[in-house]
Protein backbone atom coordinates (compact mmCIF):
# COMPACT_ATOMS: atom_id res chain seq x y z
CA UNK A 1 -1.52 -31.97 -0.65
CA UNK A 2 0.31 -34.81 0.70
CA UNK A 3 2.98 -34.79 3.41
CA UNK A 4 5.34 -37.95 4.27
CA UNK A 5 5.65 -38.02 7.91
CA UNK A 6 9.03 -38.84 8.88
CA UNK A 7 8.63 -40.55 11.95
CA UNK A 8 5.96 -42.95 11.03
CA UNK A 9 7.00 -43.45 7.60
CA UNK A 10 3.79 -42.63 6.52
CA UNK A 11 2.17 -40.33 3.81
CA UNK A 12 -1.23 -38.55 5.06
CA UNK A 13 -3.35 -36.18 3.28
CA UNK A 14 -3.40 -32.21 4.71
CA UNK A 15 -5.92 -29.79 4.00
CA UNK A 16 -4.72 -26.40 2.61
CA UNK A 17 -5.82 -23.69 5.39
CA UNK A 18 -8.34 -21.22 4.47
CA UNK A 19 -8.97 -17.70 5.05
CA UNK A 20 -10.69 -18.44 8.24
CA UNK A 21 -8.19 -21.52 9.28
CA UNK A 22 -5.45 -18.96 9.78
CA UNK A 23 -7.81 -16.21 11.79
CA UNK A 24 -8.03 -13.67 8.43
CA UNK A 25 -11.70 -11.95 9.07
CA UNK A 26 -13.94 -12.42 5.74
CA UNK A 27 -16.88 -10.39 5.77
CA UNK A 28 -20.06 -10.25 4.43
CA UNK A 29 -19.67 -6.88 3.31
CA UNK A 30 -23.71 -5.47 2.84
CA UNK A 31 -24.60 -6.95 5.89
CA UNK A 32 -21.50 -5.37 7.46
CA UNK A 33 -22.33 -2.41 6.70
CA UNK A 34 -26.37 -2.74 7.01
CA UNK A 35 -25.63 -3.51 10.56
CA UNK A 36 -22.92 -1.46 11.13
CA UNK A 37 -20.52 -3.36 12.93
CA UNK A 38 -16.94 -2.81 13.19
CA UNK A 39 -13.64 -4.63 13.33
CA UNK A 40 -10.65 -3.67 15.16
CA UNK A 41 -7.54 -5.49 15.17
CA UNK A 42 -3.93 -4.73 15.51
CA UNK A 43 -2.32 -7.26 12.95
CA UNK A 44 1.68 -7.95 12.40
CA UNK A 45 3.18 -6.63 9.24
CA UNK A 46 4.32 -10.30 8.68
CA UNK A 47 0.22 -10.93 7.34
CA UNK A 48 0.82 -9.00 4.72
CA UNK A 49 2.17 -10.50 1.84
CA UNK A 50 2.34 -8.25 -0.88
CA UNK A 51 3.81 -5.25 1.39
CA UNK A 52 7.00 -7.19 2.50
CA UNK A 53 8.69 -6.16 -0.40
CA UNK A 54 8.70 -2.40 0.33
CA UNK A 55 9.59 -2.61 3.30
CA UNK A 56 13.23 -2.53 4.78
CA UNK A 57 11.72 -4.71 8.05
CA UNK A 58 8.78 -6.33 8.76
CA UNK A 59 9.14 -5.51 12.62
CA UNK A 60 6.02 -4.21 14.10
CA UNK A 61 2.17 -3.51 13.46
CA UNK A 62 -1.06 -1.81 12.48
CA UNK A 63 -3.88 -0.78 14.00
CA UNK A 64 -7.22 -1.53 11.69
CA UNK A 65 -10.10 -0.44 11.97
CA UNK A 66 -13.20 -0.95 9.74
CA UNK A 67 -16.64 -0.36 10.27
CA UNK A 68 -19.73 -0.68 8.44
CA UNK A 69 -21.79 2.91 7.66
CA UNK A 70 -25.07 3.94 5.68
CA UNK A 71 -24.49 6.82 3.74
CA UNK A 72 -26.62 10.25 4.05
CA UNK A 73 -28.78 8.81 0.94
CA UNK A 74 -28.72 5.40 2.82
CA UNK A 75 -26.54 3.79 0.15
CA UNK A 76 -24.34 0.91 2.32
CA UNK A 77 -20.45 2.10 2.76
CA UNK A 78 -17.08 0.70 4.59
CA UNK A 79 -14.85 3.21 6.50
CA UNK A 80 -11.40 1.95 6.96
CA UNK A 81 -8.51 3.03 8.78
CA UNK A 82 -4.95 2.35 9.29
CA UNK A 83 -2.46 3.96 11.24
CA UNK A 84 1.03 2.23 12.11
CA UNK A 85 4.65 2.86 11.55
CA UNK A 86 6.55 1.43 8.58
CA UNK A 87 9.91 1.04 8.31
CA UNK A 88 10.95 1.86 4.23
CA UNK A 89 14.29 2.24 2.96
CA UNK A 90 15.21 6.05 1.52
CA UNK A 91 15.86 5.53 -2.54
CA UNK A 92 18.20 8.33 -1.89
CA UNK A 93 20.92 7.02 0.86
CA UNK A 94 19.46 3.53 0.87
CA UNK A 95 19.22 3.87 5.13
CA UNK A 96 15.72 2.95 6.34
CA UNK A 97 13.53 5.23 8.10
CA UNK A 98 10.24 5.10 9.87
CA UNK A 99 7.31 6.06 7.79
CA UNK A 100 4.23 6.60 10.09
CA UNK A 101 1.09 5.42 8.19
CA UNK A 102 -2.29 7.00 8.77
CA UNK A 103 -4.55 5.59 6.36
CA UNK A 104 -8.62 6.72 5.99
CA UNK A 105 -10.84 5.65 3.26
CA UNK A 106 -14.84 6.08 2.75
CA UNK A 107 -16.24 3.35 -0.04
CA UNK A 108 -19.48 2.83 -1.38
CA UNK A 109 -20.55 -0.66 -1.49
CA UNK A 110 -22.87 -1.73 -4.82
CA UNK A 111 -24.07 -4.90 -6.19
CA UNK A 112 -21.92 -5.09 -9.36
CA UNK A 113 -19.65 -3.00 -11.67
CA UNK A 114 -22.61 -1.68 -13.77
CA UNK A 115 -23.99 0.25 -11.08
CA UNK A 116 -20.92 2.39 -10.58
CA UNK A 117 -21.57 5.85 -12.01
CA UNK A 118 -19.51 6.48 -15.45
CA UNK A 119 -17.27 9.11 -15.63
CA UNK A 120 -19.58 10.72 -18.71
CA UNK A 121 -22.96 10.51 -16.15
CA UNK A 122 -24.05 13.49 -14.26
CA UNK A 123 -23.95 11.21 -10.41
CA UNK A 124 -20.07 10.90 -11.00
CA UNK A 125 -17.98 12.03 -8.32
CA UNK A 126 -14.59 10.96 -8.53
CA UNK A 127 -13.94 11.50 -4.58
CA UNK A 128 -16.06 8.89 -4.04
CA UNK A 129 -14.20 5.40 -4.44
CA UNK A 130 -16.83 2.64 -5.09
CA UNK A 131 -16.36 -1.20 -4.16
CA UNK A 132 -18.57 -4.13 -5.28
CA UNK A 133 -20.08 -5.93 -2.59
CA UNK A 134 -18.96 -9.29 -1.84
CA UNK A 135 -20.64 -12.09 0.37
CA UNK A 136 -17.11 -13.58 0.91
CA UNK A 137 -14.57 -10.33 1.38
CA UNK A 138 -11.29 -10.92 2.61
CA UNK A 139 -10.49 -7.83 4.92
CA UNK A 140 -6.74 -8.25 4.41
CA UNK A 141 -6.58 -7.51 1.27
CA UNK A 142 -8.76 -4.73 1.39
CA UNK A 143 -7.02 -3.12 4.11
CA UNK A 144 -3.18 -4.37 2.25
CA UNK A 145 -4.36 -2.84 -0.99
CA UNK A 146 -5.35 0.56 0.79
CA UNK A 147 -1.69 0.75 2.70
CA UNK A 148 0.11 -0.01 -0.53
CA UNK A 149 -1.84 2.86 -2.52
CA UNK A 150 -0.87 5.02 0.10
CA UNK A 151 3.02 4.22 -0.27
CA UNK A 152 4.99 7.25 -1.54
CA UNK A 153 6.43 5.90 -5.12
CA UNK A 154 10.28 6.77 -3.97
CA UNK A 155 10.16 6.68 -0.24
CA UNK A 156 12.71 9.55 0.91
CA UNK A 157 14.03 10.65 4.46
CA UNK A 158 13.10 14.14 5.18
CA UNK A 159 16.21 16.68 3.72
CA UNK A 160 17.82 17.47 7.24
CA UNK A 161 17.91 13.24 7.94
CA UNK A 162 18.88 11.67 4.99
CA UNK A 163 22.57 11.13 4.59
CA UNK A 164 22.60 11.43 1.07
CA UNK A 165 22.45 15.05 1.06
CA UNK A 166 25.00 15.26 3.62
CA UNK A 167 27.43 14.45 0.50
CA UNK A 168 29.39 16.87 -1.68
CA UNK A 169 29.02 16.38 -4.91
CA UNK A 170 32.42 16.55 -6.98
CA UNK A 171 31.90 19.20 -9.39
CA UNK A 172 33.03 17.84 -12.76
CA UNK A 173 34.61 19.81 -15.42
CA UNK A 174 32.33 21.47 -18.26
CA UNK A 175 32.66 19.14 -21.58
CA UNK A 176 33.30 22.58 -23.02
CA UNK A 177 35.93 23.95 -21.19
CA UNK A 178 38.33 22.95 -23.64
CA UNK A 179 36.49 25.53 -26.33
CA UNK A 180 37.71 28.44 -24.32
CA UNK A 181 40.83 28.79 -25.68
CA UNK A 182 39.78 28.82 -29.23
CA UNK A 183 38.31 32.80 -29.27
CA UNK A 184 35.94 33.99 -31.87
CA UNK A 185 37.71 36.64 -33.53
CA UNK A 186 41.06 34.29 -34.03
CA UNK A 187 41.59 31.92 -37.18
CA UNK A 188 43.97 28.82 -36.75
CA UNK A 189 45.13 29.19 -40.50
CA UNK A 190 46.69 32.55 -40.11
């Protein structure tokens, strides 16, 4: 990427920042969770890219927390959680509202996409959400795709607090209302 430099009236090559250039944690996800460490953060909902649309603000923060677990059989998993307030925007009165986020999810790490079960196979349990191992994960968007999966599809105050239903609906006349006066047993030709 090049980048004139106004002051100097020079042009000078930047390198474009990386994952780790702008602090996002990348994991080695086996070892991770082999060793069983964790990762805590509480990260700005400006990080996350893709959620900024659905929200109504980006004010505020989440709590993250992932840690690396072996599984009863001593298969390698993730735990992640999420809690935080977000603040959406009601698809009924178009107000925002706070949305409190609480976010857990259990995954079992394998080595490719062949090795999760089939849906046909006896060892399928679809409870169990599988995720390939990766020597270069990105935690963000692990962690961004879990909070936007847990996004209600048409984000709604409760009843009682959204304005919307505060409204009277008009009640409009029937299309046939104007059928009433024409009664069964009368004729028009007599």
């Amino acid at each position: 990427m090049l980048i004139f430099d106004r002051e100097t009236c020079k042009l000078y090559h930047a390198r474009l920042m990386n994952a780790q250039a702008i602090h996002m944690p990348v994991i080695n996800s086996l070892d991770f969770s082999r060793k069983a460490q964790e990762f805590h953060d509480i990260i700005p909902l400006l990080r996350f890219s893709r959620l900024g649309e659905y929200l109504a603000d980006a004010n505020g923060s989440l709590d993250i927390t992932l840690s690396g677990v072996v599984g009863k059989s001593g298969e390698p998993g993730l735990r992640l959680a999420v809690q935080g307030a977000l603040n959406l925007t009601c698809q009924r009165c178009l107000d925002s509202f706070e949305y409190l986020l609480d976010v857990t999810a259990d995954f079992v790490l394998v080595t490719s996409e062949d090795a999760i079960p089939s849906p046909d196979s006896d060892e399928y349990d679809d409870e169990v959400d599988y995720l390939v191992a990766e020597t270069q994960m990105p935690v963000m968007d692990l962690v961004e795709d879990e909070i936007l999966l847990a996004l209600p599809l048409a984000p709604k105050h409760a009843e009682k607090d959204c304005l919307a239903s505060s409204k009277v609906e008009l009640e409009k006349p029937s299309p046939f209302a104007a059928l009433k006066d024409f009664k069964v047993g009368g004729s028009q030709n007599d």
